[in-house]
Protein backbone atom coordinates (compact mmCIF):
# COMPACT_ATOMS: atom_id res chain seq x y z
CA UNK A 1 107.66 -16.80 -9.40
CA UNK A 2 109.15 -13.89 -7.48
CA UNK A 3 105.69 -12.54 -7.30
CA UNK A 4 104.15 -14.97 -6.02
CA UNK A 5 106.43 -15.32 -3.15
CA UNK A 6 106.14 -11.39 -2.36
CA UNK A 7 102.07 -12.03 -2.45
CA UNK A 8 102.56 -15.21 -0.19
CA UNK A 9 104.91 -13.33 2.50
CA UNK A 10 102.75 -10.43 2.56
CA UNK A 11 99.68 -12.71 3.45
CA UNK A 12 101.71 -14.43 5.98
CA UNK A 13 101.79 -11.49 8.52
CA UNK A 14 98.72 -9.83 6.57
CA UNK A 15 96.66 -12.73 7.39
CA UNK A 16 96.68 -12.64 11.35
CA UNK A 17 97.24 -8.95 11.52
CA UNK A 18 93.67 -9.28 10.50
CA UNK A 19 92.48 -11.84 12.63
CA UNK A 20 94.07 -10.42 15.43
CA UNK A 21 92.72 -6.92 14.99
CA UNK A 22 89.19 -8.64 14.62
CA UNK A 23 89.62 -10.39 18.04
CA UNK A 24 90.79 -7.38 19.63
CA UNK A 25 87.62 -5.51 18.51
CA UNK A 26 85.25 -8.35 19.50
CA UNK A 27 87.03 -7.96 23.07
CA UNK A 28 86.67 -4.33 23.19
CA UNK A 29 82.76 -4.14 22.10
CA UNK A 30 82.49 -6.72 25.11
CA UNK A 31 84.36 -5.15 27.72
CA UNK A 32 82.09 -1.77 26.83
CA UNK A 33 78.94 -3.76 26.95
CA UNK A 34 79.86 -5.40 30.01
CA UNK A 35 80.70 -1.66 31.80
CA UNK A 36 77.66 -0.32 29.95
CA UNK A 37 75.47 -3.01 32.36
CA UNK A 38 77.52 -2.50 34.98
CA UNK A 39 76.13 1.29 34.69
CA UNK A 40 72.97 0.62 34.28
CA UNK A 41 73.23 -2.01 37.00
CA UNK A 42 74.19 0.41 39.60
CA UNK A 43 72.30 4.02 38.54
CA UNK A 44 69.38 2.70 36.52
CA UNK A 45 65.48 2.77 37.10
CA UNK A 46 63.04 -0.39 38.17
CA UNK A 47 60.72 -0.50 35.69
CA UNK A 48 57.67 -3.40 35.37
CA UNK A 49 57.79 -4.46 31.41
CA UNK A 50 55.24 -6.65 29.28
CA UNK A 51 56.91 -9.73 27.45
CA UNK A 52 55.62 -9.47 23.99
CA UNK A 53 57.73 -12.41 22.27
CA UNK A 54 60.10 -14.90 23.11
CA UNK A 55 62.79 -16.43 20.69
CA UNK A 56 63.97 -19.56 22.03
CA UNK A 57 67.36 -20.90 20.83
CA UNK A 58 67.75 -23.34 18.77
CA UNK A 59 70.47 -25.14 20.49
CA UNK A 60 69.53 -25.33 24.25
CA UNK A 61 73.11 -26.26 25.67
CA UNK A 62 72.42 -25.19 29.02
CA UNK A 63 71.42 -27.66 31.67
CA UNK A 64 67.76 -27.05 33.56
CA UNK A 65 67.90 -23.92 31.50
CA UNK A 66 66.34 -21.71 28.68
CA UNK A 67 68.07 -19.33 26.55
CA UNK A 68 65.88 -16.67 24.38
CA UNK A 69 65.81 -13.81 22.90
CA UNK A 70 62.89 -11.52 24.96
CA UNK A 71 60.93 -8.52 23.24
CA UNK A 72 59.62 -6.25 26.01
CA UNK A 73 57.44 -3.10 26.14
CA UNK A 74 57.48 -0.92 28.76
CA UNK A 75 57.38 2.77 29.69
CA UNK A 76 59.95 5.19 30.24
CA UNK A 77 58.72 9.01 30.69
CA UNK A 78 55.23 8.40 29.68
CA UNK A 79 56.44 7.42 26.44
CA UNK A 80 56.57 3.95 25.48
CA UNK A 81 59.95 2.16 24.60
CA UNK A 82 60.81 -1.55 23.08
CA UNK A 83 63.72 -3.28 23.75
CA UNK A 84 65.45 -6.58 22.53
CA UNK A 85 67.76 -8.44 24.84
CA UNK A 86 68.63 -11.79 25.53
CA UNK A 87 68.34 -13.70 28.60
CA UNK A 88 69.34 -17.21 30.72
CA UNK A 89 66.29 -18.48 33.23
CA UNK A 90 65.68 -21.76 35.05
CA UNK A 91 63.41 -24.29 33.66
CA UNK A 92 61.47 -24.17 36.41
CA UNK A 93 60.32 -20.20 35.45
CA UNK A 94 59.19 -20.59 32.20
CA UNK A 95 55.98 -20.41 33.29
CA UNK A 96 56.71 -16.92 34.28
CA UNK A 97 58.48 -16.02 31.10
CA UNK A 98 55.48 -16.57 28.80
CA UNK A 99 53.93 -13.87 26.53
CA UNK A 100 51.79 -10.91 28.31
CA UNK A 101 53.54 -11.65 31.63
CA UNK A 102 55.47 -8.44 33.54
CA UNK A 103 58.87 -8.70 34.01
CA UNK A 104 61.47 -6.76 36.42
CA UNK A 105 63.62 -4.81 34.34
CA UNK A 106 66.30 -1.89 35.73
CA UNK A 107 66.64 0.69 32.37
CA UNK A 108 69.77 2.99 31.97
CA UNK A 109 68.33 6.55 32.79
CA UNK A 110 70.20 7.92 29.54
CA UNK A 111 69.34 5.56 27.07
CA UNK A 112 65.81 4.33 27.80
CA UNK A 113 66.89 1.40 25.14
CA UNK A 114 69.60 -0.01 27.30
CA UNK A 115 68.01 -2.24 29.98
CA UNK A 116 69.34 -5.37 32.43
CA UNK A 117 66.94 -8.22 33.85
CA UNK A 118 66.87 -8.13 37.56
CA UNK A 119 65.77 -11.63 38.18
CA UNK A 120 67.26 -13.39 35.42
CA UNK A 121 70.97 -13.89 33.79
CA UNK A 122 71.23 -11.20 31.06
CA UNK A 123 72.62 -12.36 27.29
């Protein structure tokens, strides 16, 4: 019985030190993202990309608005990059965001993978 309550009281703090370390993690790979567009934002390159799919989500929960997942080409020093990113647009632009259409993107100068929509809310 003593053992069991030595296993139990260890799990009590053991338990949340864990969840709490998670969240603080999760927070921290957000804040970098967030300065990481905030970068790219302010010092990258306008660059004209090709939509070549679109991942809608599942659960639309946003009013008069689309959430997907967008796979782009474009090029980036006469090479030719692909990039995954998601993104937030009004209803009334999906006929804009449809496969084969261009698509204003700004990429980070260092890392051609990193890019942000201009014209619509990034994911």
């Amino acid at each position: 019985m003593e053992i069991v309550s030595t296993i139990v009281l260890t799990m009590a703090w053991a338990i949340p030190l864990v969840v709490l370390l998670f969240v603080a993690w999760v927070a921290m790979q957000n804040i970098r993202s967030a300065r990481q567009d905030k970068k790219t934002k302010m010092n990258g390159v306008n660059v004209k990309a090709t939509i070549l799919q679109i991942k809608y989500d599942r659960d639309q929960r946003i009013n008069n608005h689309y959430s997907a997942i967008l796979t782009l080409r474009y090029h980036w020093h006469e090479q030719e990059q692909q990039g995954i990113r998601g993104v937030i647009f009004p209803a009334q632009d999906q006929s804009e965001v449809q496969v084969n259409q261009l698509i204003n993107i700004r990429v980070h100068q260092d890392d051609p993978q990193h890019f942000y929509y201009l014209d619509y809310r990034n994911v």
